[in-house]
N, C-alpha and C. Protein backbone atom coordinates (compact mmCIF):
# COMPACT_ATOMS: atom_id res chain seq x y z
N UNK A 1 67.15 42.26 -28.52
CA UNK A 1 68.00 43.45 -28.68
C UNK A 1 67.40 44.64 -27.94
N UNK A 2 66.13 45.31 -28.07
CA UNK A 2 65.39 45.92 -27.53
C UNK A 2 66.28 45.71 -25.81
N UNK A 3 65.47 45.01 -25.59
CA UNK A 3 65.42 44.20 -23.81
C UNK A 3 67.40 44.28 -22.94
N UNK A 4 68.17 44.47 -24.73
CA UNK A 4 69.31 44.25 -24.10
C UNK A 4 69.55 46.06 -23.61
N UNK A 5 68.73 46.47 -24.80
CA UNK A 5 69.21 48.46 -24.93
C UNK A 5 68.38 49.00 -23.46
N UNK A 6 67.18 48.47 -23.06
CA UNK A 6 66.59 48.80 -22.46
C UNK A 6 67.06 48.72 -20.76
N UNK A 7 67.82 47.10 -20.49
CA UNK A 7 68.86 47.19 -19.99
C UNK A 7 69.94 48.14 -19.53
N UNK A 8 70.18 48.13 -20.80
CA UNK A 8 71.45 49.09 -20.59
C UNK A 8 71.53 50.35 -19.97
N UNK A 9 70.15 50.78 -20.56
CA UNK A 9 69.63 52.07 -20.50
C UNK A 9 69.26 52.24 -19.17
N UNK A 10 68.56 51.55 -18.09
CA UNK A 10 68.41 51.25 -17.04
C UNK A 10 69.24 51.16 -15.83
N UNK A 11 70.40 50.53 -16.76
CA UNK A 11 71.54 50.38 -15.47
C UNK A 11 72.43 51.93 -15.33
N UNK A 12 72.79 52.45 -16.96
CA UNK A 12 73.04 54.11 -16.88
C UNK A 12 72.47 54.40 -15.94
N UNK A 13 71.17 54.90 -16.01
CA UNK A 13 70.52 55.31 -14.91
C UNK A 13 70.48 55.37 -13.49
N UNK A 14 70.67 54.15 -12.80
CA UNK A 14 70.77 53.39 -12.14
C UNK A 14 72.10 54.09 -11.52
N UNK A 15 73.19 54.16 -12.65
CA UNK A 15 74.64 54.10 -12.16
C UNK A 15 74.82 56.04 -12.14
N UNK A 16 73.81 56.47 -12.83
CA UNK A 16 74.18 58.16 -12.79
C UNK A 16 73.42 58.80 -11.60
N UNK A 17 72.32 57.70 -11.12
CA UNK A 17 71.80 58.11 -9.95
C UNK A 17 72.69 58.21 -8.63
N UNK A 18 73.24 57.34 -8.73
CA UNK A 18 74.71 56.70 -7.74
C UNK A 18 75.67 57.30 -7.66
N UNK A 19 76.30 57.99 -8.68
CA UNK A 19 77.21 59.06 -9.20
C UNK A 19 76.34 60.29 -8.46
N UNK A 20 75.48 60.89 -8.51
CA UNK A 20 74.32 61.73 -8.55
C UNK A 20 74.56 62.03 -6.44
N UNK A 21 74.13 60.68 -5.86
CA UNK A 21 73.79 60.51 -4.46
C UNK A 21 75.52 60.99 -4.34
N UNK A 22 76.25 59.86 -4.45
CA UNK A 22 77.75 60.19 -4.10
C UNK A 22 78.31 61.75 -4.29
N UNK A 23 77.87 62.37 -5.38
CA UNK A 23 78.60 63.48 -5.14
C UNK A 23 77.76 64.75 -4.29
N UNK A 24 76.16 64.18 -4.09
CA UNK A 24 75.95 64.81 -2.91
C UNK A 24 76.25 64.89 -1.81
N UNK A 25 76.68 63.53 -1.54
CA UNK A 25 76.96 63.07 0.02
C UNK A 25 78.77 63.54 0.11
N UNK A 26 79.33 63.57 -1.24
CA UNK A 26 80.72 64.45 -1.08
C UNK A 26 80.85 65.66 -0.96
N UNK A 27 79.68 66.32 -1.25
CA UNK A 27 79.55 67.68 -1.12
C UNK A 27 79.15 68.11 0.74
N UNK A 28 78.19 67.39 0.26
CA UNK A 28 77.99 67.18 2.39
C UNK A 28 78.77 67.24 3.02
N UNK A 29 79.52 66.22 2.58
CA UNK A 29 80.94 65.90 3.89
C UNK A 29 81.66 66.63 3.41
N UNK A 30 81.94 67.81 2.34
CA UNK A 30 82.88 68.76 2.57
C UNK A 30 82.08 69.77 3.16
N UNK A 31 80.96 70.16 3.19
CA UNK A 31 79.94 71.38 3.65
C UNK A 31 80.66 71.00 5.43
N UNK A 32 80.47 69.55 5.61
CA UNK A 32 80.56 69.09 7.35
C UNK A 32 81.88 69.61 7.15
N UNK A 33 82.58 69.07 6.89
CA UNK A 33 84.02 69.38 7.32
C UNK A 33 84.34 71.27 7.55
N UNK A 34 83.77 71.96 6.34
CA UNK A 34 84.59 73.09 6.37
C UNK A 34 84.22 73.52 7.65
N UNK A 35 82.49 72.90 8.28
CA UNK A 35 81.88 73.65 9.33
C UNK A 35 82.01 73.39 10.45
N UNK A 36 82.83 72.20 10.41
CA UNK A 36 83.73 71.28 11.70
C UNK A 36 84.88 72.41 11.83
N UNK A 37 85.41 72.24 10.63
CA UNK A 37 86.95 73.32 10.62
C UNK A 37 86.76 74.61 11.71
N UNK A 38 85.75 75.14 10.92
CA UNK A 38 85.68 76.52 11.44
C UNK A 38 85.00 76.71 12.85
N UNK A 39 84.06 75.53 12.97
CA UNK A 39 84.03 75.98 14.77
C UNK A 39 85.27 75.30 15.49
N UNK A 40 86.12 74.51 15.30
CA UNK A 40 87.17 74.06 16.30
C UNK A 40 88.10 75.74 15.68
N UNK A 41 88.36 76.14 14.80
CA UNK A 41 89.10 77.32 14.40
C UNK A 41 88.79 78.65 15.62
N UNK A 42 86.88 78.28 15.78
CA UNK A 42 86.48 79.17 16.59
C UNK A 42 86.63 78.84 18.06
N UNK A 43 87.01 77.94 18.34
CA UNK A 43 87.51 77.37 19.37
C UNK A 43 88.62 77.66 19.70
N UNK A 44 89.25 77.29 19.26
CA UNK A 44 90.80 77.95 19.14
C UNK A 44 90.85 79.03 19.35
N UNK A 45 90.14 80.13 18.51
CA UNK A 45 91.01 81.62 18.45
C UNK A 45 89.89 82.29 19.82
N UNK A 46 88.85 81.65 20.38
CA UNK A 46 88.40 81.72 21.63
C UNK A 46 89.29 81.23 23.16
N UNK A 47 89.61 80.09 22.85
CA UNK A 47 90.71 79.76 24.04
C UNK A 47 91.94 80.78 23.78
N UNK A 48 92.70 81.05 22.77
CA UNK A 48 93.75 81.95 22.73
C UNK A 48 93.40 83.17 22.92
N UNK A 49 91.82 83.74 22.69
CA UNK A 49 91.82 84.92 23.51
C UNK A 49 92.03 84.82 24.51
N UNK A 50 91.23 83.51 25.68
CA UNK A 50 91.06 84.08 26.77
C UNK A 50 92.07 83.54 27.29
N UNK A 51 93.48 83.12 26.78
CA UNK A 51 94.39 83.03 27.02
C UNK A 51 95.64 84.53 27.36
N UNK A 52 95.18 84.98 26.25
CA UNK A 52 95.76 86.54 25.96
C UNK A 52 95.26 87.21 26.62
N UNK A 53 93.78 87.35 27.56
CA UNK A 53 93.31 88.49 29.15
C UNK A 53 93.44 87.69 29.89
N UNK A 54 93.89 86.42 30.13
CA UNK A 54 94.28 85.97 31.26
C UNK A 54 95.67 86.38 31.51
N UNK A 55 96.82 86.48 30.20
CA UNK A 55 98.29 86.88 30.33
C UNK A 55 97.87 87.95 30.69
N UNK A 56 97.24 89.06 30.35
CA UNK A 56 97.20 90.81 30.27
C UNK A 56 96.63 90.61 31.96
N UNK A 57 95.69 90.24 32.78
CA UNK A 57 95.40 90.38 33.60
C UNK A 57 96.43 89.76 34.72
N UNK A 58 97.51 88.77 34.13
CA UNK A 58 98.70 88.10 35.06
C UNK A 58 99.61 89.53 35.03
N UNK A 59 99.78 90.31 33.79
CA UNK A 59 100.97 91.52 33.42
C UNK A 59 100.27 92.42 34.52
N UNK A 60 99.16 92.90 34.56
CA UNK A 60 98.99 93.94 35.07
C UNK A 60 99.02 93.55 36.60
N UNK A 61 98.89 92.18 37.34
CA UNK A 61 98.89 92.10 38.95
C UNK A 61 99.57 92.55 38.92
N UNK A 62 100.94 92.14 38.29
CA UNK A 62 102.99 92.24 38.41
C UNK A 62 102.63 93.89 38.43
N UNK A 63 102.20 94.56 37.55
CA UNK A 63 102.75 95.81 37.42
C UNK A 63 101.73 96.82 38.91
N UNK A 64 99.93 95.80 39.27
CA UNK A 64 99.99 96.39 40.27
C UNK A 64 100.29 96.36 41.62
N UNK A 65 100.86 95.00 41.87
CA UNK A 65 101.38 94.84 42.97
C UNK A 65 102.87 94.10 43.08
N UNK A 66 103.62 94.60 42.83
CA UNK A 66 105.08 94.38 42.27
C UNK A 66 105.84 95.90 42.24
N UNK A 67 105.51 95.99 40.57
CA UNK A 67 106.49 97.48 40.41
C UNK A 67 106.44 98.53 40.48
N UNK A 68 104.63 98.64 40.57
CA UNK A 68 104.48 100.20 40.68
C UNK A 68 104.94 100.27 42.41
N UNK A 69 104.56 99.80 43.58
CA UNK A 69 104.61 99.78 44.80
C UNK A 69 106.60 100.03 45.19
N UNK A 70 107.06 99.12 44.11
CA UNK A 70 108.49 99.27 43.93
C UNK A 70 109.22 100.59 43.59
N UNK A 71 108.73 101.14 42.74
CA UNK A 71 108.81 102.61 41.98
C UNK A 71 108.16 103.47 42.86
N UNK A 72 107.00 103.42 43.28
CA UNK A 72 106.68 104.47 44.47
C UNK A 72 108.04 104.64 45.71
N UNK A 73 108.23 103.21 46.30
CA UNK A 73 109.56 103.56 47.40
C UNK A 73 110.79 103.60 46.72
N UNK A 74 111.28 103.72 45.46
CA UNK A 74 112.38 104.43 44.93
C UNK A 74 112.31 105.92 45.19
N UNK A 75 111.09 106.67 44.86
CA UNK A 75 110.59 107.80 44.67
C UNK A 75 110.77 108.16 46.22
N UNK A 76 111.06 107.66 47.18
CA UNK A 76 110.12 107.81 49.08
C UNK A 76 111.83 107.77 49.18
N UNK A 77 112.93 106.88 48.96
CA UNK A 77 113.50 106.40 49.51
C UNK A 77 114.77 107.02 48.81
N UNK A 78 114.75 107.40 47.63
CA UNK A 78 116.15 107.80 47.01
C UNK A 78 116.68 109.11 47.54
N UNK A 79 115.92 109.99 47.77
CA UNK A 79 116.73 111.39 48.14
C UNK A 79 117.80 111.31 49.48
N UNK A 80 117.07 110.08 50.26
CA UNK A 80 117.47 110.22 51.55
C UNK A 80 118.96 108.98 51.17
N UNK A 81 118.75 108.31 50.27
CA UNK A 81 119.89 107.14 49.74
C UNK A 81 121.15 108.44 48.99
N UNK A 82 120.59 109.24 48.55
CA UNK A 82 121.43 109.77 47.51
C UNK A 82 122.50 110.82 48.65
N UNK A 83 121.66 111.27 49.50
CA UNK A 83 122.18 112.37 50.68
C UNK A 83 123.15 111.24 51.00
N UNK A 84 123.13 110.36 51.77
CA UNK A 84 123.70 109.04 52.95
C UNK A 84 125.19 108.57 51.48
N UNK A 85 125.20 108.79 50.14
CA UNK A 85 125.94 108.48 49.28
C UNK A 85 126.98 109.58 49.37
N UNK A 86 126.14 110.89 49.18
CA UNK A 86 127.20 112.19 48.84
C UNK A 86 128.17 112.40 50.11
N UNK A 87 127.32 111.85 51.20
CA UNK A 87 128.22 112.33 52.50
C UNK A 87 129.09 111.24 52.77
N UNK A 88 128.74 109.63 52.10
CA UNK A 88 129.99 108.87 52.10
C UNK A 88 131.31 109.31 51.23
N UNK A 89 130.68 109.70 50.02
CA UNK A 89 131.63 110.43 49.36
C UNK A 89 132.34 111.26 49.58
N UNK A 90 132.22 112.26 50.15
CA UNK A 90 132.57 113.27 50.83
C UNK A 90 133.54 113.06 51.83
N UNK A 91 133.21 111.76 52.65
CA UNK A 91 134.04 111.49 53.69
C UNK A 91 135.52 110.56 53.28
N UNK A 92 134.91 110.18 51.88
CA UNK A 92 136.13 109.58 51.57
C UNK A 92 137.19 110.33 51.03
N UNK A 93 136.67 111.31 50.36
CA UNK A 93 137.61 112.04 49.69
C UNK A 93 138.22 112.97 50.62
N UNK A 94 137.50 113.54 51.64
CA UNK A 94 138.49 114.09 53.02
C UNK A 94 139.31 113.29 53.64
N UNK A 95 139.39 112.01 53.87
CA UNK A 95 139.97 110.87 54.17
C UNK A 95 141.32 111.06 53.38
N UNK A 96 141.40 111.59 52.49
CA UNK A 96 142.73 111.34 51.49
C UNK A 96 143.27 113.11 51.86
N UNK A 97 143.05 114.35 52.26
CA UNK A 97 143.15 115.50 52.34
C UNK A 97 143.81 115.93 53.44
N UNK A 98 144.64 116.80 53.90
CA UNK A 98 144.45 117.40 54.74
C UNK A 98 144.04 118.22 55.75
N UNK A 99 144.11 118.41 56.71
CA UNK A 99 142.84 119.01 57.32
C UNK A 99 142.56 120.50 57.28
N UNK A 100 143.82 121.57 56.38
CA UNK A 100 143.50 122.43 55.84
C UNK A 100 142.99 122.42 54.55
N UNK A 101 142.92 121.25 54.30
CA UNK A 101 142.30 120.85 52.56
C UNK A 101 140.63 120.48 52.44
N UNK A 102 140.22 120.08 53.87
CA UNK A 102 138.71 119.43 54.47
C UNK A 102 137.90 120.28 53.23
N UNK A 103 136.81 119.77 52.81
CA UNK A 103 135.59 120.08 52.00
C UNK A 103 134.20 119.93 52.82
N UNK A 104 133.57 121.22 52.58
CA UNK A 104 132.66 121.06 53.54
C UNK A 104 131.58 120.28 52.34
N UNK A 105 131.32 120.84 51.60
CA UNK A 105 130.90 119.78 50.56
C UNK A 105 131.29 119.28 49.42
N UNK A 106 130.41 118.94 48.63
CA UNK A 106 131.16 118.20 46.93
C UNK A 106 131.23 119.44 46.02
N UNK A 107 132.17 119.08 45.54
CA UNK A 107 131.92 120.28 44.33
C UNK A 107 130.88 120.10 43.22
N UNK A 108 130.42 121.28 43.11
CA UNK A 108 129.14 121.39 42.77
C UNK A 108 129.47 121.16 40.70
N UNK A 109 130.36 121.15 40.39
CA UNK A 109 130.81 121.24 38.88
C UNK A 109 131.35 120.09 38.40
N UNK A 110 131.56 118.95 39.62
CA UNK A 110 132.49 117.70 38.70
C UNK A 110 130.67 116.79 38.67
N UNK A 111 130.72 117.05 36.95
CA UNK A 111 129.59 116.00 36.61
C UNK A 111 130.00 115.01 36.40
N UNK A 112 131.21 113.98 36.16
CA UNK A 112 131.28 112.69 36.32
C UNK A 112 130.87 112.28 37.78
N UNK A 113 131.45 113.05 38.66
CA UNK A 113 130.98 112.71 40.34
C UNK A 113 129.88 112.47 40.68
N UNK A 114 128.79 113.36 40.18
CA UNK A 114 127.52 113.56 40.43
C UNK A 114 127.09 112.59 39.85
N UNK A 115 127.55 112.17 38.42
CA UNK A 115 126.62 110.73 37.43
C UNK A 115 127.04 109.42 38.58
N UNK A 116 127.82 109.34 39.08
CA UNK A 116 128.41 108.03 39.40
C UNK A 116 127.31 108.08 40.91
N UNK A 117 127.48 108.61 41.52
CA UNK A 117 126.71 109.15 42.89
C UNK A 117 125.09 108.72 42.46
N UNK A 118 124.15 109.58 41.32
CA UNK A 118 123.42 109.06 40.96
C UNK A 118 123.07 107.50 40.70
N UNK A 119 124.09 106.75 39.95
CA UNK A 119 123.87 105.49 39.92
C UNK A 119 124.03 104.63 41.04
N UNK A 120 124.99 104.77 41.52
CA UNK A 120 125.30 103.92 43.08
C UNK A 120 124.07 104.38 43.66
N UNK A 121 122.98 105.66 43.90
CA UNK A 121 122.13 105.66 44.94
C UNK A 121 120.71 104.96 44.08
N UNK A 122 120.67 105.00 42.72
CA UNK A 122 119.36 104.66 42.18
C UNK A 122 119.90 102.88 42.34
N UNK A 123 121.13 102.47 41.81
CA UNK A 123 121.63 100.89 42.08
C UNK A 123 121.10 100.67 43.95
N UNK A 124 121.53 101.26 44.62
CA UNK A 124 120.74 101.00 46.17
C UNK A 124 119.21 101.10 46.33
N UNK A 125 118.92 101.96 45.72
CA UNK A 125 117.37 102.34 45.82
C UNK A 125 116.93 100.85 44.83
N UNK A 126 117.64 99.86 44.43
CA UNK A 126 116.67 98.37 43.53
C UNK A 126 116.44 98.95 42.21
N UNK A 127 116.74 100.41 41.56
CA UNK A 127 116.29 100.86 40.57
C UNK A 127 116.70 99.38 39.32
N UNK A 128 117.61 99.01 39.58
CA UNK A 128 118.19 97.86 38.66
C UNK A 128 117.38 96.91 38.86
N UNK A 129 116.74 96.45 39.83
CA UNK A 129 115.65 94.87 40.21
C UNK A 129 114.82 95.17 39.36
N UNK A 130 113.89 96.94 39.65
CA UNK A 130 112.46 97.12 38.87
C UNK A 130 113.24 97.25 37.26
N UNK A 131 114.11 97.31 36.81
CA UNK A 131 114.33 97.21 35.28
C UNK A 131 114.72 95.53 34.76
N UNK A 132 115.10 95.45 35.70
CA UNK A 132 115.16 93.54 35.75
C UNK A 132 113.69 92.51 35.48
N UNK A 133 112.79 93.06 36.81
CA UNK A 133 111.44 92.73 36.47
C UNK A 133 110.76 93.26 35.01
N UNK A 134 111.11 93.91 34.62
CA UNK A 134 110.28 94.81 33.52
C UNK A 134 110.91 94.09 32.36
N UNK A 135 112.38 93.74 32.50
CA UNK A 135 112.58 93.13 31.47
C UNK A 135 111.87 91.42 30.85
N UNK A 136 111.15 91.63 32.25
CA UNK A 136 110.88 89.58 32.02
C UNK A 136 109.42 89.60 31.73
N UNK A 137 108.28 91.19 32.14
CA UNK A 137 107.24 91.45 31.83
C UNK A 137 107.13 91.88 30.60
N UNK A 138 107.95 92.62 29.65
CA UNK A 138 107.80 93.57 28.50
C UNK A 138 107.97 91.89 27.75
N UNK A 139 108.12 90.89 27.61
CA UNK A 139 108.39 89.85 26.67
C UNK A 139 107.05 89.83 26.47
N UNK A 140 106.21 89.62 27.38
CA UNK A 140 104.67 89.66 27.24
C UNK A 140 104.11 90.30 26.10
N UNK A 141 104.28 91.59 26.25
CA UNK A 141 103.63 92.22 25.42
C UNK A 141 105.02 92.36 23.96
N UNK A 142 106.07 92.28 24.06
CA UNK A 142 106.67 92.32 22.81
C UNK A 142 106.52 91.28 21.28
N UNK A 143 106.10 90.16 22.20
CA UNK A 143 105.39 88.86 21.79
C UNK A 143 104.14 88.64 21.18
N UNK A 144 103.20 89.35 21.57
CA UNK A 144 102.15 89.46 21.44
C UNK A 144 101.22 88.52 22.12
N UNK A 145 101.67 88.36 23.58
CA UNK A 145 101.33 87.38 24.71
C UNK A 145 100.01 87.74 25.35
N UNK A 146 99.57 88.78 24.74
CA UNK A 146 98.52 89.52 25.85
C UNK A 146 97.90 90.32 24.91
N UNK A 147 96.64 90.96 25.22
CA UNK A 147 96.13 91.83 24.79
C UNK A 147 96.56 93.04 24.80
N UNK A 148 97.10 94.17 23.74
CA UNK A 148 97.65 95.22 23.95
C UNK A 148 97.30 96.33 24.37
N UNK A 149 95.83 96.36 24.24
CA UNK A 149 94.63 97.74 24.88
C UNK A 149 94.78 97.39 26.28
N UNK A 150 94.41 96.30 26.67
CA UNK A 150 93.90 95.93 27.87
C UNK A 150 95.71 96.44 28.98
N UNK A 151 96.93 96.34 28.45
CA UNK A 151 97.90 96.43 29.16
C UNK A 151 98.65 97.53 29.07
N UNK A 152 98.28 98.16 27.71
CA UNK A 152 98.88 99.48 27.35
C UNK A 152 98.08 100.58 28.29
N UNK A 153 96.65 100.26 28.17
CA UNK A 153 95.97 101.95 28.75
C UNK A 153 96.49 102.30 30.31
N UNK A 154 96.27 101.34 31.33
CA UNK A 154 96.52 101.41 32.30
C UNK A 154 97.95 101.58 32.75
N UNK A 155 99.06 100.74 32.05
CA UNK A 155 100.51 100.54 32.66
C UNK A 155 101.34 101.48 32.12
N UNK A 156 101.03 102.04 30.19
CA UNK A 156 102.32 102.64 29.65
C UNK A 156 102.48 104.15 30.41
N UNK A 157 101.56 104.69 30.77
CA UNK A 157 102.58 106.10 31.50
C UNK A 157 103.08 105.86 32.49
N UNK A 158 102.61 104.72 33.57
CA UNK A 158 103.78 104.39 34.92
C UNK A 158 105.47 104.00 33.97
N UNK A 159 105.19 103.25 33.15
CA UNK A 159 106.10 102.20 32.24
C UNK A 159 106.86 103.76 31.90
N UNK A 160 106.49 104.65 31.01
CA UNK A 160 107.16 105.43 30.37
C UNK A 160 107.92 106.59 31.30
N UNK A 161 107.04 106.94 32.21
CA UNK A 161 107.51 107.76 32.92
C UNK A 161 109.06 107.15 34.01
N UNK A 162 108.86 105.95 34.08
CA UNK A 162 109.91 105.58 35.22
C UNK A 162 111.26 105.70 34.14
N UNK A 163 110.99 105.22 32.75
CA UNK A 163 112.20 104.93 32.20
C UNK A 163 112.78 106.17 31.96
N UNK A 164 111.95 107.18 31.35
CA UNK A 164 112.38 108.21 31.30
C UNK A 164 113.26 108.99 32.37
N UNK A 165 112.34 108.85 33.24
CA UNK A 165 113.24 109.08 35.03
C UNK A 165 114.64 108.57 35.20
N UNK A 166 114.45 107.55 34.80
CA UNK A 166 116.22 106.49 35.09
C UNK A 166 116.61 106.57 33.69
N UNK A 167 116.76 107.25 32.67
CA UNK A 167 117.44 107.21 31.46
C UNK A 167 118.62 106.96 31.50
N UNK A 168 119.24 108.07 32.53
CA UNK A 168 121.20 108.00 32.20
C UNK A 168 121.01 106.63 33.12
N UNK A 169 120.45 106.21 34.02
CA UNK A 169 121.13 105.21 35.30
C UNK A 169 121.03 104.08 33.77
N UNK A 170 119.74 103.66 33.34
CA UNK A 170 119.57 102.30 32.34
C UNK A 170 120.22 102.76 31.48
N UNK A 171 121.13 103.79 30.59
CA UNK A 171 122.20 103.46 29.80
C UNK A 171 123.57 103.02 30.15
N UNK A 172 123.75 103.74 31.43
CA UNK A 172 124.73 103.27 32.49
C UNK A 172 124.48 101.15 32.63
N UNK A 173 123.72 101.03 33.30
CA UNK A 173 123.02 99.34 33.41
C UNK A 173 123.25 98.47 32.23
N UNK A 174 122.73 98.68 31.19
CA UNK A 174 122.96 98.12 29.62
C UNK A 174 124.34 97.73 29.36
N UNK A 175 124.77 96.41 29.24
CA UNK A 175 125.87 96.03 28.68
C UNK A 175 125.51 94.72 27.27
N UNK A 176 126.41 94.22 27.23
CA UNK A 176 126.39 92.91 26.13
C UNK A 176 125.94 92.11 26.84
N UNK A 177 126.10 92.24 27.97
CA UNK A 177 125.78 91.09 28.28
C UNK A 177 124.44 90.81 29.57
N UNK A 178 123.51 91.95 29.91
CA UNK A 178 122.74 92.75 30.08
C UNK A 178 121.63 93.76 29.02
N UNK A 179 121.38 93.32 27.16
CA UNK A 179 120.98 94.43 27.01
C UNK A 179 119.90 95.62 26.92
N UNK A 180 118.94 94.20 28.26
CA UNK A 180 117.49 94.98 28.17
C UNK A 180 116.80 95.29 26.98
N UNK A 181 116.97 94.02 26.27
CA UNK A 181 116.15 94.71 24.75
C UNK A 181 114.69 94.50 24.96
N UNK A 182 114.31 93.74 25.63
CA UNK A 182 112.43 93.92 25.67
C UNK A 182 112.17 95.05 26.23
N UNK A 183 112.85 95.57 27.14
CA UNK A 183 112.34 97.29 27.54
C UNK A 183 112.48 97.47 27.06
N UNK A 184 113.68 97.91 26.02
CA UNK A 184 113.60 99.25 25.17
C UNK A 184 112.94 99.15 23.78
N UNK A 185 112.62 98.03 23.68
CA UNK A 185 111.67 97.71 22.22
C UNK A 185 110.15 98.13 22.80
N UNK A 186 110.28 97.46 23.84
CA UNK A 186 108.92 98.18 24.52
C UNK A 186 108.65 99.90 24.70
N UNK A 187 109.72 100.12 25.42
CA UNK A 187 109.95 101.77 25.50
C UNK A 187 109.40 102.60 23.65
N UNK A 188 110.45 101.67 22.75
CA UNK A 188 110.14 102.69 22.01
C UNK A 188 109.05 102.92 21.15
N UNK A 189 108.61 101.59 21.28
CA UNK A 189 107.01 101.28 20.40
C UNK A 189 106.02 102.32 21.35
N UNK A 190 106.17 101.89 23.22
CA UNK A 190 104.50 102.78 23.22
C UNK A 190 104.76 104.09 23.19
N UNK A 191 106.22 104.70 23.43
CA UNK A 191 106.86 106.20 23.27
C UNK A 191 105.87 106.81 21.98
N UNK A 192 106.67 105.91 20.68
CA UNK A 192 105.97 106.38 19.19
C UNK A 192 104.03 106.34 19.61
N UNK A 193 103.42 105.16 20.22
CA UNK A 193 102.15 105.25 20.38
C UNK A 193 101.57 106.08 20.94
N UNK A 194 102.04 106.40 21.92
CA UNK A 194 102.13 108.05 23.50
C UNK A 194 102.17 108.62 22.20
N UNK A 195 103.01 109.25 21.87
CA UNK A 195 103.11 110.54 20.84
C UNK A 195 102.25 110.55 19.14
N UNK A 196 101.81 109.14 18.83
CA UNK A 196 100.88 109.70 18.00
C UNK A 196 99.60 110.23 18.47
N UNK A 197 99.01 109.20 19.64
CA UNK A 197 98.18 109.78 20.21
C UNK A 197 97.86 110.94 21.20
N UNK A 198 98.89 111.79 21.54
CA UNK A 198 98.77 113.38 21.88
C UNK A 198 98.89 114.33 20.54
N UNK A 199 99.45 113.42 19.51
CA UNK A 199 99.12 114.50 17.89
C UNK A 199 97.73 114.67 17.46
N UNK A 200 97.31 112.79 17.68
CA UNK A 200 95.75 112.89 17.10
C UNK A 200 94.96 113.88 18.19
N UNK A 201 94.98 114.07 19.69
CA UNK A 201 94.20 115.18 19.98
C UNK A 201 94.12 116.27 20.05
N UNK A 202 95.73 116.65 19.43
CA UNK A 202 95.83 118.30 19.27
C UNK A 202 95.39 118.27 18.04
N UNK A 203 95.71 117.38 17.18
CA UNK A 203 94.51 117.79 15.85
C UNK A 203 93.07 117.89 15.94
N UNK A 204 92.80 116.61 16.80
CA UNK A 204 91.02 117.28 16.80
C UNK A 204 90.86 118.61 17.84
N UNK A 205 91.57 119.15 18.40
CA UNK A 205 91.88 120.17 18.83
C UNK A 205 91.42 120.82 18.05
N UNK A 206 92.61 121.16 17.16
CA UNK A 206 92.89 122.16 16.10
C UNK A 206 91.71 122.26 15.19
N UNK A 207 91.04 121.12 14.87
CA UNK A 207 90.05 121.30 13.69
C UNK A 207 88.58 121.44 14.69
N UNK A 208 88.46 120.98 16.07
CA UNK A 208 87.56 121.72 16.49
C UNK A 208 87.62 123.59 16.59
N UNK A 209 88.71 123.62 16.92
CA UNK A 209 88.66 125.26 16.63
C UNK A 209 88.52 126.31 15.93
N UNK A 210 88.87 125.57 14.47
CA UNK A 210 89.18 125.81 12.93
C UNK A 210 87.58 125.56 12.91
N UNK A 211 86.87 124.59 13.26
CA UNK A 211 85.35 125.19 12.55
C UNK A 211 84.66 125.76 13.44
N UNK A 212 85.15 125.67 14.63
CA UNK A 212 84.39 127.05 15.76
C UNK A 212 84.24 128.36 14.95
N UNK A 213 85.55 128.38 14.48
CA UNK A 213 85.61 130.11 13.55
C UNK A 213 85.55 129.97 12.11
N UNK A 214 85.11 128.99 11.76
CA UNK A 214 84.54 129.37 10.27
C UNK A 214 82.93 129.46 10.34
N UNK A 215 82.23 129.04 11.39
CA UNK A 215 81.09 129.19 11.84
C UNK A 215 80.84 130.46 12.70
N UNK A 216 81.86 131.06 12.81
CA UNK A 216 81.57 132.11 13.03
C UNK A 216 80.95 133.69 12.32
């Protein structure tokens, strides 16, 4: 009886040691795993960075050798498009007049004339191509395709300033079936970003000045 308890007692042992190893070696292989997890995790969110400055550095060629170069000869090229428009205009509408009726120029007060004139010369000047391109670049960043520091510092005041420039022509452009929504989702996000950040430096402005003169 002894020999049988002693047994017994032995093989417990035996079997809690086993229990004992196993749930070390389960603990292990979850310690391995979580630490497998997390470097392929770190793998991952390493390739998708340098996925995201490789997009930001593809956005910014486009914007530096593409649209800004595009937008500079709008700027070179429209006054002299817009003149070569008014005087077609001009010639058409004498075309319909008599020749005691001739106009030496446009009238200076019909603003539908002038809006339409504007668009036909910014539509000649490609102003519509560079809002075309912009629409297929702004997915980039609306997406979150790219790094947003890296594409915002350099591009959003060319970006903001052109749209602003062509406002009436791109509400004119915009249809259903046309409606440029990645620009203008773009437009209005870095607009709000532009303008918090000229608040935040007139405030440190302001509170540098405010303790200039309390130290006074």
């Amino acid at each position: 009886m002894l020999n049988t308890n002693v047994y017994f007692e032995n093989t417990l042992l035996i079997l809690q040691c086993i229990s004992y190893v196993i749930a070390i070696l389960g603990i292990i292989a979850i310690v391995v795993q979580i630490f497998s997890f997390k470097k392929n995790q770190e793998k991952e969110e390493k390739a998708n960075d340098q996925l995201l400055i490789q997009n930001s550095i593809n956005v910014l060629k486009v914007f530096s050798e593409e649209i800004i170069p595009k937008i500079s000869k709008v700027h070179d090229n429209l006054p002299g498009i817009q003149r070569e428009v008014e005087s077609n205009v001009l010639e058409q509408i004498n075309s319909k007049l008599s020749s005691d009726q001739q106009l030496e120029k446009l009238p200076e007060n019909n603003t539908e004339l002038y809006r339409q004139i504007r668009f036909i010369s910014k539509n000649r000047a490609d102003v519509g191509r560079i809002f075309n391109r912009l629409e297929q670049v702004t997915v980039y960043m609306n997406y979150g395709m790219v790094k947003e520091d890296l594409v915002y510092v350099p591009a959003h005041k060319v970006f903001l300033a052109f749209v602003n420039d062509n406002k009436e022509y791109f509400a004119q452009l915009t249809s259903d079936d046309a409606p440029y929504m990645n620009v203008l989702k773009l437009y209005n996000d870095w607009q709000d970003k532009n303008k918090i950040e000229s608040l935040e430096k007139k405030r440190e402005q302001v509170e540098l000045e405010l303790a200039a003169l309390k130290n006074n």
